[in-house]
N, C-alpha and C. Protein backbone atom coordinates (compact mmCIF):
# COMPACT_ATOMS: atom_id res chain seq x y z
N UNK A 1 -28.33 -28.52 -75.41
CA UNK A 1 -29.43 -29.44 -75.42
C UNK A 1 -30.18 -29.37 -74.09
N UNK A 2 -29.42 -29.48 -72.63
CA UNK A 2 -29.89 -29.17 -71.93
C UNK A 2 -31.07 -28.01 -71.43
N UNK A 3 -30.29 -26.87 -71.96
CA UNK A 3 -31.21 -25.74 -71.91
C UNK A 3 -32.30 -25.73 -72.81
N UNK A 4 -32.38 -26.16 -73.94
CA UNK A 4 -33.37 -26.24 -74.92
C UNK A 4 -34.25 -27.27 -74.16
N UNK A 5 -33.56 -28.62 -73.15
CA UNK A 5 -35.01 -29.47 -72.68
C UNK A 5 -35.90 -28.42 -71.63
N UNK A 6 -34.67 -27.66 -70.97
CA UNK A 6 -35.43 -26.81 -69.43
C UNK A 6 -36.44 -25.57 -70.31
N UNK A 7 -35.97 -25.04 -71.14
CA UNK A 7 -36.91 -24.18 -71.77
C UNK A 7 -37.98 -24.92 -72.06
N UNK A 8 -38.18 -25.91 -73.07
CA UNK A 8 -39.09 -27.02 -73.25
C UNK A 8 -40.24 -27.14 -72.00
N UNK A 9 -39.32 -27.34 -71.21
CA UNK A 9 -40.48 -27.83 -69.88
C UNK A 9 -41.03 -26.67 -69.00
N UNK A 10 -40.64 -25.53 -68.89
CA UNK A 10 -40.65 -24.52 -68.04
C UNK A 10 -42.18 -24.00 -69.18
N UNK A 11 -42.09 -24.11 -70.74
CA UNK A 11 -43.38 -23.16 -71.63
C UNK A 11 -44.32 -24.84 -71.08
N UNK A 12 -44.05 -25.73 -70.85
CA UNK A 12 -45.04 -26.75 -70.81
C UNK A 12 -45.87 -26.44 -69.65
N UNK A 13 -45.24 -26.21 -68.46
CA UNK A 13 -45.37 -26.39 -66.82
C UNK A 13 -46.71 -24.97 -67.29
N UNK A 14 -46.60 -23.83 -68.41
CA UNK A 14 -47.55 -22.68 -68.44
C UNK A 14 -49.10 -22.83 -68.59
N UNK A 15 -49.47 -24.34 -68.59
CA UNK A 15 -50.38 -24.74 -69.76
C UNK A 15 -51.27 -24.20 -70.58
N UNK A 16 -50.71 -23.82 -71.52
CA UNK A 16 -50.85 -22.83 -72.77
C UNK A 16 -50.34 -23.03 -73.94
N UNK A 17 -51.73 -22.90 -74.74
CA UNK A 17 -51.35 -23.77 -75.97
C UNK A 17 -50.39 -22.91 -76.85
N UNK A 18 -50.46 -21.77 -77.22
CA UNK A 18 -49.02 -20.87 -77.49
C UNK A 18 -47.92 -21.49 -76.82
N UNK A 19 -47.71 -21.57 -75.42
CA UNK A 19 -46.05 -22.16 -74.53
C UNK A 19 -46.31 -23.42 -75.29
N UNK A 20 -47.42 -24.48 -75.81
CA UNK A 20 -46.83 -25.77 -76.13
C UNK A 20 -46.23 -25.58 -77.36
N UNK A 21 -46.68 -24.89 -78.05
CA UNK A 21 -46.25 -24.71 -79.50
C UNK A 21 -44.53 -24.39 -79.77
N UNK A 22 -44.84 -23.31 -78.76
CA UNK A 22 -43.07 -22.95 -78.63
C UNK A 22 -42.28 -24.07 -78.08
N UNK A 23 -43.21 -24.64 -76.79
CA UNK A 23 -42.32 -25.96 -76.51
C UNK A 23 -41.45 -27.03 -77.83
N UNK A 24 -42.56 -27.27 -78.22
CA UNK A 24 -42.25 -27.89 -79.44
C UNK A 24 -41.27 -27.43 -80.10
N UNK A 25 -40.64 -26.35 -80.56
CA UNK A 25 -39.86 -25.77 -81.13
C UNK A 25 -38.57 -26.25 -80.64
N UNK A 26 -38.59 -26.22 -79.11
CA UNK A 26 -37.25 -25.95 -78.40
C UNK A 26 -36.84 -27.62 -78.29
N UNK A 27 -37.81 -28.31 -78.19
CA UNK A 27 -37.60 -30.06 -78.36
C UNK A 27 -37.45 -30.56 -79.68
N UNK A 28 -37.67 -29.60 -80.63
CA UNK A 28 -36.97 -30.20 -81.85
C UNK A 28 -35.50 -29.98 -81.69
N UNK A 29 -34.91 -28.84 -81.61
CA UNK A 29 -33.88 -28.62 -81.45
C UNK A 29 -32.89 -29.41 -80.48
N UNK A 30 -33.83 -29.65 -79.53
CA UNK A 30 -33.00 -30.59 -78.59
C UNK A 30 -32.63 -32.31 -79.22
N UNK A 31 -33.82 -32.33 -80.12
CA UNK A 31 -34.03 -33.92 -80.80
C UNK A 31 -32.74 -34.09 -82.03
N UNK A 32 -32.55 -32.87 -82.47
CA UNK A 32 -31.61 -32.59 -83.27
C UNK A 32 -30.39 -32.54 -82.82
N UNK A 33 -29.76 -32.27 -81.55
CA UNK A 33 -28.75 -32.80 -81.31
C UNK A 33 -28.82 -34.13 -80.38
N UNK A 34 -29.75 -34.52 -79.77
CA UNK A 34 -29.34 -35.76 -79.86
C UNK A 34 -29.38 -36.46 -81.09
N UNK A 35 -30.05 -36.57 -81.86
CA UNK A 35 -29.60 -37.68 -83.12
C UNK A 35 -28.32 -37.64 -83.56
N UNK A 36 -27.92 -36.10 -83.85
CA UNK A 36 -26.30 -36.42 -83.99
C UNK A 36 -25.30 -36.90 -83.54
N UNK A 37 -26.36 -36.99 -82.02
CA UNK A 37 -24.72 -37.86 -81.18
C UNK A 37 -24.92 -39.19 -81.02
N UNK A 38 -26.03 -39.33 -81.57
CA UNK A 38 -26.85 -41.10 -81.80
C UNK A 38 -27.11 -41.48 -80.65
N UNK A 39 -27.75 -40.28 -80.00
CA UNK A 39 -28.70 -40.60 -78.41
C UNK A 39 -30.57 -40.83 -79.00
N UNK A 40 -30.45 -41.56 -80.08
CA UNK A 40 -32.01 -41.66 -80.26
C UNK A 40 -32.88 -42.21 -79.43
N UNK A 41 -32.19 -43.69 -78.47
CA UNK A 41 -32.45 -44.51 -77.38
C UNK A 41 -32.85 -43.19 -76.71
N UNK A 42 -32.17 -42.19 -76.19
CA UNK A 42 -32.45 -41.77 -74.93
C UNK A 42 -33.69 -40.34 -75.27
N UNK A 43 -33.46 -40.23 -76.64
CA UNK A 43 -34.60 -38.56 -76.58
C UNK A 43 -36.02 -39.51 -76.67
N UNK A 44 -35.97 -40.96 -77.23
CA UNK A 44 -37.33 -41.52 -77.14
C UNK A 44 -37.77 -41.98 -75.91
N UNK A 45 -36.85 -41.98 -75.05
CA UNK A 45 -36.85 -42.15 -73.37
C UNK A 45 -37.55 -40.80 -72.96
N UNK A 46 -37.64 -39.85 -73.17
CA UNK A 46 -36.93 -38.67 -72.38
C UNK A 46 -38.83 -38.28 -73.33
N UNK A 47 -39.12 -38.41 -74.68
CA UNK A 47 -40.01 -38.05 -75.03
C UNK A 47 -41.31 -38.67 -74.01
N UNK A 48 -41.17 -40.12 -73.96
CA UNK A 48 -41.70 -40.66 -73.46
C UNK A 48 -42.23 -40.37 -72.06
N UNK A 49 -41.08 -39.96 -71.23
CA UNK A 49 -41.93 -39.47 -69.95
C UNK A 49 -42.33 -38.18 -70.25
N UNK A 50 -41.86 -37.59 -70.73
CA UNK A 50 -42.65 -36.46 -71.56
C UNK A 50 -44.53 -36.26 -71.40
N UNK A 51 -44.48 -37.38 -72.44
CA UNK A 51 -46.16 -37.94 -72.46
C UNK A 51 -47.05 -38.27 -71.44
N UNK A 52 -45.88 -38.97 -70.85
CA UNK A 52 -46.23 -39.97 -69.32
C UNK A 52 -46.93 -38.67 -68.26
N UNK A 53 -45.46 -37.76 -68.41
CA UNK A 53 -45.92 -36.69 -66.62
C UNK A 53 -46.90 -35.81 -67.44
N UNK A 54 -47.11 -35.30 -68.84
CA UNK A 54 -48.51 -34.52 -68.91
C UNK A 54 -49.16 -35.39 -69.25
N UNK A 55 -49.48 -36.32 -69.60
CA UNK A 55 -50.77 -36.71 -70.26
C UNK A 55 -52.16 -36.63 -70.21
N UNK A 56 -52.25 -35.85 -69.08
CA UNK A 56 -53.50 -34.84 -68.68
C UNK A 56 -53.75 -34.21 -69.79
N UNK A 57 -52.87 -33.37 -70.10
CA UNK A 57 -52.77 -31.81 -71.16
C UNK A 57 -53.02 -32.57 -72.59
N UNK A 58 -54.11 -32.64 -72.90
CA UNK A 58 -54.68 -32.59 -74.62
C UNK A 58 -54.00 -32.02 -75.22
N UNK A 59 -53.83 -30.67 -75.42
CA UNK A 59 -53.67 -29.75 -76.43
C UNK A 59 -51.86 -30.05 -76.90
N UNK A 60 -51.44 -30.42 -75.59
CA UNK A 60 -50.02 -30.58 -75.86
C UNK A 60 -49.94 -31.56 -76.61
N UNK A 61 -50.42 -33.48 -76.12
CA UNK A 61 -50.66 -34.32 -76.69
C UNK A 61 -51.01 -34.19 -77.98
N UNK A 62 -51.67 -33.32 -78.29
CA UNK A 62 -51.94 -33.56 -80.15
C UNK A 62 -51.33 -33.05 -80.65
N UNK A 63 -50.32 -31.17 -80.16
CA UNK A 63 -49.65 -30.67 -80.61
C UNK A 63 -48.49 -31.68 -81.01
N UNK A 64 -47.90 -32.53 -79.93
CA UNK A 64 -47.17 -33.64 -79.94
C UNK A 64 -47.46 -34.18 -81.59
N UNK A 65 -48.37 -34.95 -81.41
CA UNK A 65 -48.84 -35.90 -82.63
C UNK A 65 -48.80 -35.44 -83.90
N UNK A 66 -49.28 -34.35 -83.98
CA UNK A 66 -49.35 -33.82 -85.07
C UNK A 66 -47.79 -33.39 -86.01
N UNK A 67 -46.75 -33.95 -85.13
CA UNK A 67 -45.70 -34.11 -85.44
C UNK A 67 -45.20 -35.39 -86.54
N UNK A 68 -46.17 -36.27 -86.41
CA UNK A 68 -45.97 -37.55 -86.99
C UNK A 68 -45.55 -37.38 -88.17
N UNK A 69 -45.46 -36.58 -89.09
CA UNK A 69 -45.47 -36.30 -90.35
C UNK A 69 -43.86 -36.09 -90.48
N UNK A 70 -43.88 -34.50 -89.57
CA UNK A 70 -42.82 -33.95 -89.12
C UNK A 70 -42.01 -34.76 -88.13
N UNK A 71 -41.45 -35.51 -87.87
CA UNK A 71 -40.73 -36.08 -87.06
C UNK A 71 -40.26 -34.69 -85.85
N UNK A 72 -40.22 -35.10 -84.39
CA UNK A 72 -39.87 -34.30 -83.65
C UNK A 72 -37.97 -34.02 -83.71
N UNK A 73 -37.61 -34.86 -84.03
CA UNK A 73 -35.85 -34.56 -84.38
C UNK A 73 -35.50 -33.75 -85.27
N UNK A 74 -36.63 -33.85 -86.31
CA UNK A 74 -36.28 -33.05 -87.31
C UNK A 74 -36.02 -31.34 -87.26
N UNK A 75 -35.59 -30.28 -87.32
CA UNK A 75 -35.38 -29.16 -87.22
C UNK A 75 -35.92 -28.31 -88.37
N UNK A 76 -35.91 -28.80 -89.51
CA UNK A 76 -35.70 -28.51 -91.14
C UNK A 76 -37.77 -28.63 -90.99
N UNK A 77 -38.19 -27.18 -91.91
CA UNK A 77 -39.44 -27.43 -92.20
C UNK A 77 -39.87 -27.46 -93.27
């Protein structure tokens, strides 16, 4: 999980909407094991500053959103 958040943040830090996309990928996966260990408190923590330290970056932000459907925990498409 760890490595899946540092990968996560390292394609974010690229700002590039390809690295967010993949970001996304690697934070589902990470969302997916926390739910199993019933850390939901903490990946909605963890999403949250997420938002907070880019919220500059649009493209990420909607890539984000556009999750709503898709839940970010979810893995399964």
């Amino acid at each position: 999980m760890a490595i899946w958040k540092k990968l996560a943040e390292q394609l974010i830090a690229q700002v590039n909407t390809s690295a967010y996309e993949e970001a996304v990928e690697y934070l589902r996966k990470a969302g997916s094991v926390m739910a199993k260990q019933k850390k939901d408190k903490e990946w909605a923590e963890y999403l949250q500053h997420l938002r907070e330290t880019n919220a500059r970056k649009r493209r990420l932000m909607e890539i984000m959103d556009q999750l709503g459907g898709k839940p970010i925990i979810n893995i399964d498409r």
